[in-house]
C-alpha atoms as a PDB file:
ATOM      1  CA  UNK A   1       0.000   0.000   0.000  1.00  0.00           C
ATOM      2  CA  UNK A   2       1.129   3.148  -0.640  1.00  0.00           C
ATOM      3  CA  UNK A   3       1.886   5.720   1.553  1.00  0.00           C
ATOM      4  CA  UNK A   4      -0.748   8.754   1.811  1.00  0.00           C
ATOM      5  CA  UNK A   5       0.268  12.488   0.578  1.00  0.00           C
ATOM      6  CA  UNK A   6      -0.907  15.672   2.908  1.00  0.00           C
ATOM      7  CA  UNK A   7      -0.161  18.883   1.751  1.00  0.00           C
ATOM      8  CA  UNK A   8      -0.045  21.764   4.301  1.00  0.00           C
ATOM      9  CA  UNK A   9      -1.201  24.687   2.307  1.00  0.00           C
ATOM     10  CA  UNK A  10      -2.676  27.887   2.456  1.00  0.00           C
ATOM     11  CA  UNK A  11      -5.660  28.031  -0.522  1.00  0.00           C
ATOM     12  CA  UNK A  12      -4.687  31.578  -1.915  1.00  0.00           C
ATOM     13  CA  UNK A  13      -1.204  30.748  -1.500  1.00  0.00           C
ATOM     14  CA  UNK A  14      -0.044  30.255  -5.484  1.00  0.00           C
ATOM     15  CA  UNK A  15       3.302  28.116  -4.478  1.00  0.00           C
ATOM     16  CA  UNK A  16       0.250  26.180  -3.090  1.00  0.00           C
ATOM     17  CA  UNK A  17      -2.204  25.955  -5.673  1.00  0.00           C
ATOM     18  CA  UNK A  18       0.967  24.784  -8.040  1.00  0.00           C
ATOM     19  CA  UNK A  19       1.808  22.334  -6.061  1.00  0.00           C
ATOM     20  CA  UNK A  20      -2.095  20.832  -5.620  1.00  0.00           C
ATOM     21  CA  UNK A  21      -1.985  21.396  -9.474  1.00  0.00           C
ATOM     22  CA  UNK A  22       0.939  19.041 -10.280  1.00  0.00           C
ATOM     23  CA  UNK A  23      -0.827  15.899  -7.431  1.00  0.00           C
ATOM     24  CA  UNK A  24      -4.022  16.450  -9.065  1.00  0.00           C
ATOM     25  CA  UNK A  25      -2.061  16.253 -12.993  1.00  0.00           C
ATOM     26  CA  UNK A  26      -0.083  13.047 -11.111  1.00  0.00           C
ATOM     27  CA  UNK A  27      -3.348  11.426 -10.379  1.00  0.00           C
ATOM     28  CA  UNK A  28      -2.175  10.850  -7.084  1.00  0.00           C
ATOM     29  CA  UNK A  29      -4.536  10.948  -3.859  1.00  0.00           C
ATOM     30  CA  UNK A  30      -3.535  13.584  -1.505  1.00  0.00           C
ATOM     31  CA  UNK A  31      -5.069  14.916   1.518  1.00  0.00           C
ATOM     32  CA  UNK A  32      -4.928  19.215   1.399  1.00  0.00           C
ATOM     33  CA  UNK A  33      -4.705  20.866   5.300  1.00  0.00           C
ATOM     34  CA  UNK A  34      -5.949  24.597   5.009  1.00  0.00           C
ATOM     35  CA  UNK A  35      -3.671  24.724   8.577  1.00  0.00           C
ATOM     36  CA  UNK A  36      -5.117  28.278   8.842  1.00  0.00           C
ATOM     37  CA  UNK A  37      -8.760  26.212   9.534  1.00  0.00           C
ATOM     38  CA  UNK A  38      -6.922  23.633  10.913  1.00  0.00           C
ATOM     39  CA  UNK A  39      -3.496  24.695  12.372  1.00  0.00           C
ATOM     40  CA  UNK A  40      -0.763  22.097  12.369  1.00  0.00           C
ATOM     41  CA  UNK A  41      -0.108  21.057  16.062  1.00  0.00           C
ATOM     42  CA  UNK A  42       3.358  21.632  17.921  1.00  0.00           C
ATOM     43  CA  UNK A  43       3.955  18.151  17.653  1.00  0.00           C
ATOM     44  CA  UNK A  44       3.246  17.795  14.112  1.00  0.00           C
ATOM     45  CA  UNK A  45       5.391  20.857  12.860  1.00  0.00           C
ATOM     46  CA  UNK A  46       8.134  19.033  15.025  1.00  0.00           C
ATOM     47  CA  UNK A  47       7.632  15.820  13.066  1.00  0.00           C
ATOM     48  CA  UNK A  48       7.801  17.865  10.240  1.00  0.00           C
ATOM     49  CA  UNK A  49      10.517  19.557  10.021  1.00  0.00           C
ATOM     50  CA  UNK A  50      12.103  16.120  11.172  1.00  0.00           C
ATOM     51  CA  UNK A  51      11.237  14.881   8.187  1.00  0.00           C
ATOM     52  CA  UNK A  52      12.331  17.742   6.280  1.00  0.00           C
ATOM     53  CA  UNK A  53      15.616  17.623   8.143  1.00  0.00           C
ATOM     54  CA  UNK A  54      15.182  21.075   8.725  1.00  0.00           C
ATOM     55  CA  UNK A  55      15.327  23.611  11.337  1.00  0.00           C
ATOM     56  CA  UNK A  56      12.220  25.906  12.032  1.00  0.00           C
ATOM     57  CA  UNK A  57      14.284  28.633  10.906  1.00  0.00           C
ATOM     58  CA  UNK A  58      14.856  27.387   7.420  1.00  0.00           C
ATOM     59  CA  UNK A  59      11.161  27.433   7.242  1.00  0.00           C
ATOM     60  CA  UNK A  60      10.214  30.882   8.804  1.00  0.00           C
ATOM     61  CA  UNK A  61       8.593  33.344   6.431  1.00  0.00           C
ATOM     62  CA  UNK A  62      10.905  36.409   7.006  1.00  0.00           C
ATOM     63  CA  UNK A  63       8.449  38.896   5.009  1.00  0.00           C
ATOM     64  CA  UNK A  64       5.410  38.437   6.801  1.00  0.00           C
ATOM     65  CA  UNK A  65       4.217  41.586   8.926  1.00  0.00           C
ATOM     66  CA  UNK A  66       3.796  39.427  11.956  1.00  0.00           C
ATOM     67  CA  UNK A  67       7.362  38.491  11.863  1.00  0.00           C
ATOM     68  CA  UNK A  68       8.457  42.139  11.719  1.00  0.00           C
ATOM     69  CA  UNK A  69       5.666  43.174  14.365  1.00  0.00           C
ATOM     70  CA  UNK A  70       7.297  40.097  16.571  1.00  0.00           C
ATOM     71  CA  UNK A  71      10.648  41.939  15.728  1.00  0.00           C
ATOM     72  CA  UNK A  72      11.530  38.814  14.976  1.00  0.00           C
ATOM     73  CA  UNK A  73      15.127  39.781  13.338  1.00  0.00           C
ATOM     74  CA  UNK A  74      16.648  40.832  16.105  1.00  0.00           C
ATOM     75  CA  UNK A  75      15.827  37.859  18.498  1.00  0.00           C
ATOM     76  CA  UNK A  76      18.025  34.872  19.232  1.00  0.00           C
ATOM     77  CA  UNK A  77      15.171  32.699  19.554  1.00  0.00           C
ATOM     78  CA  UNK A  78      15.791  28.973  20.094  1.00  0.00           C
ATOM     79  CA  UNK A  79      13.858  26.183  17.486  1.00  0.00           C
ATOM     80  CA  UNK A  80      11.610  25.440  20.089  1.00  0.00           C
ATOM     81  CA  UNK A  81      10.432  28.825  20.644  1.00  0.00           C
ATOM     82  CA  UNK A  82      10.365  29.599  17.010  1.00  0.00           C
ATOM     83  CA  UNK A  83       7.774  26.372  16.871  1.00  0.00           C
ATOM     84  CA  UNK A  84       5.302  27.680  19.632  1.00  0.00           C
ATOM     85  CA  UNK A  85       5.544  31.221  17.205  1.00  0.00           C
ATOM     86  CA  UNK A  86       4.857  29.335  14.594  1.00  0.00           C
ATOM     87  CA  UNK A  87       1.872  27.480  16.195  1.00  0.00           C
ATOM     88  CA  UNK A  88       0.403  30.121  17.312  1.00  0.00           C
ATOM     89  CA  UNK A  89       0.963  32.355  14.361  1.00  0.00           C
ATOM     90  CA  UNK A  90       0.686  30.119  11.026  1.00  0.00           C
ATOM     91  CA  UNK A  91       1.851  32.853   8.708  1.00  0.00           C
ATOM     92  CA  UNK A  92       5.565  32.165   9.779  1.00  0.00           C
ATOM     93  CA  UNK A  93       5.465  28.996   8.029  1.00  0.00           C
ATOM     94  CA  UNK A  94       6.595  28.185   4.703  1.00  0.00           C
ATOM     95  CA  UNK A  95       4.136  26.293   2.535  1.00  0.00           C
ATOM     96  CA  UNK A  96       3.580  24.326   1.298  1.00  0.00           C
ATOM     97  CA  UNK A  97       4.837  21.120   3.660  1.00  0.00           C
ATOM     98  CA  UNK A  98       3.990  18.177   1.363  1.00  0.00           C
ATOM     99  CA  UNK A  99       4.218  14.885   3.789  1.00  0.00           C
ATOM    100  CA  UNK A 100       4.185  11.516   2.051  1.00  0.00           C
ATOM    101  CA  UNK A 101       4.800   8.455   4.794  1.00  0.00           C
ATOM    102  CA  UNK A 102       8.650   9.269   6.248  1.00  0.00           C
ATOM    103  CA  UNK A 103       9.369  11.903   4.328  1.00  0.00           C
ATOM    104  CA  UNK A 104       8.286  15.394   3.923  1.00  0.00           C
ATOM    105  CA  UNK A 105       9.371  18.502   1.535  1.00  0.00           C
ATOM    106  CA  UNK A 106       8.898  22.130   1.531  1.00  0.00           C
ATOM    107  CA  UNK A 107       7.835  22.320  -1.659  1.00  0.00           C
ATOM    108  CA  UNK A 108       9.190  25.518  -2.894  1.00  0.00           C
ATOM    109  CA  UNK A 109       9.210  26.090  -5.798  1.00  0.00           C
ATOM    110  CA  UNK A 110       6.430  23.630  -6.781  1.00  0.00           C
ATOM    111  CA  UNK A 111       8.214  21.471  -9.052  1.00  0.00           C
ATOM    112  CA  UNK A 112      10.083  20.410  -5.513  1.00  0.00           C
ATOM    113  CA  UNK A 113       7.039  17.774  -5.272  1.00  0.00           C
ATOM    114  CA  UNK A 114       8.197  15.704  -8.251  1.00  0.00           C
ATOM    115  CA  UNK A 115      10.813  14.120  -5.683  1.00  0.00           C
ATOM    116  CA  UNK A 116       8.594  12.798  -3.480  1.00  0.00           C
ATOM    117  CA  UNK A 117       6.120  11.693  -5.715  1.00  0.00           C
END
């Protein structure tokens, strides 16, 4: 059996309606999170960025107005308290996180999903 594909997207997001574009064009079956309905848990985003081998800064979105109204870029923050941030303010994340069994991609630019696929 293969393993399922979640995409953790933001609908207006175009870098996220590429990347839907390209599963749909794969005819592959893929769960899509809106995780501004449904925010992705601390745990999760943990898991994630496991997966992704990456820290939470790799994946903080330095051009958002919360991160400069968090002055953001002059804090030393630590992963873990760049997570809760994150948690509680979804708009730090990149997207999209595509998540396919043990692995998972930041799938920037879109054609980045082609290697999990």
């Amino acid at each position: 059996m293969k393993s399922p594909i979640t995409i953790y997207q933001k609908p207006t997001c175009t870098t996220c309606r590429q990347t839907m574009m390209i599963l749909k064009e794969s005819g592959v079956d893929f769960e899509a999170i809106n995780y501004y309905i449904d925010p992705i848990p601390k745990k999760k985003l943990k898991e994630l960025l496991n997966k992704m081998k990456l820290s939470a800064k790799d994946i903080l979105r330095t051009k958002e107005p919360i991160y400069k109204e968090l002055k953001l870029a002059g804090r030393d923050l630590s992963d873990e308290e760049l997570i809760d941030l994150m948690v509680s303010h979804p708009d730090l994340i990149q997207r999209p996180i595509v998540e396919k069994g043990t692995k998972a991609i930041l799938a920037r630019p879109a054609e980045r999903i082609k290697a999990i696929l």
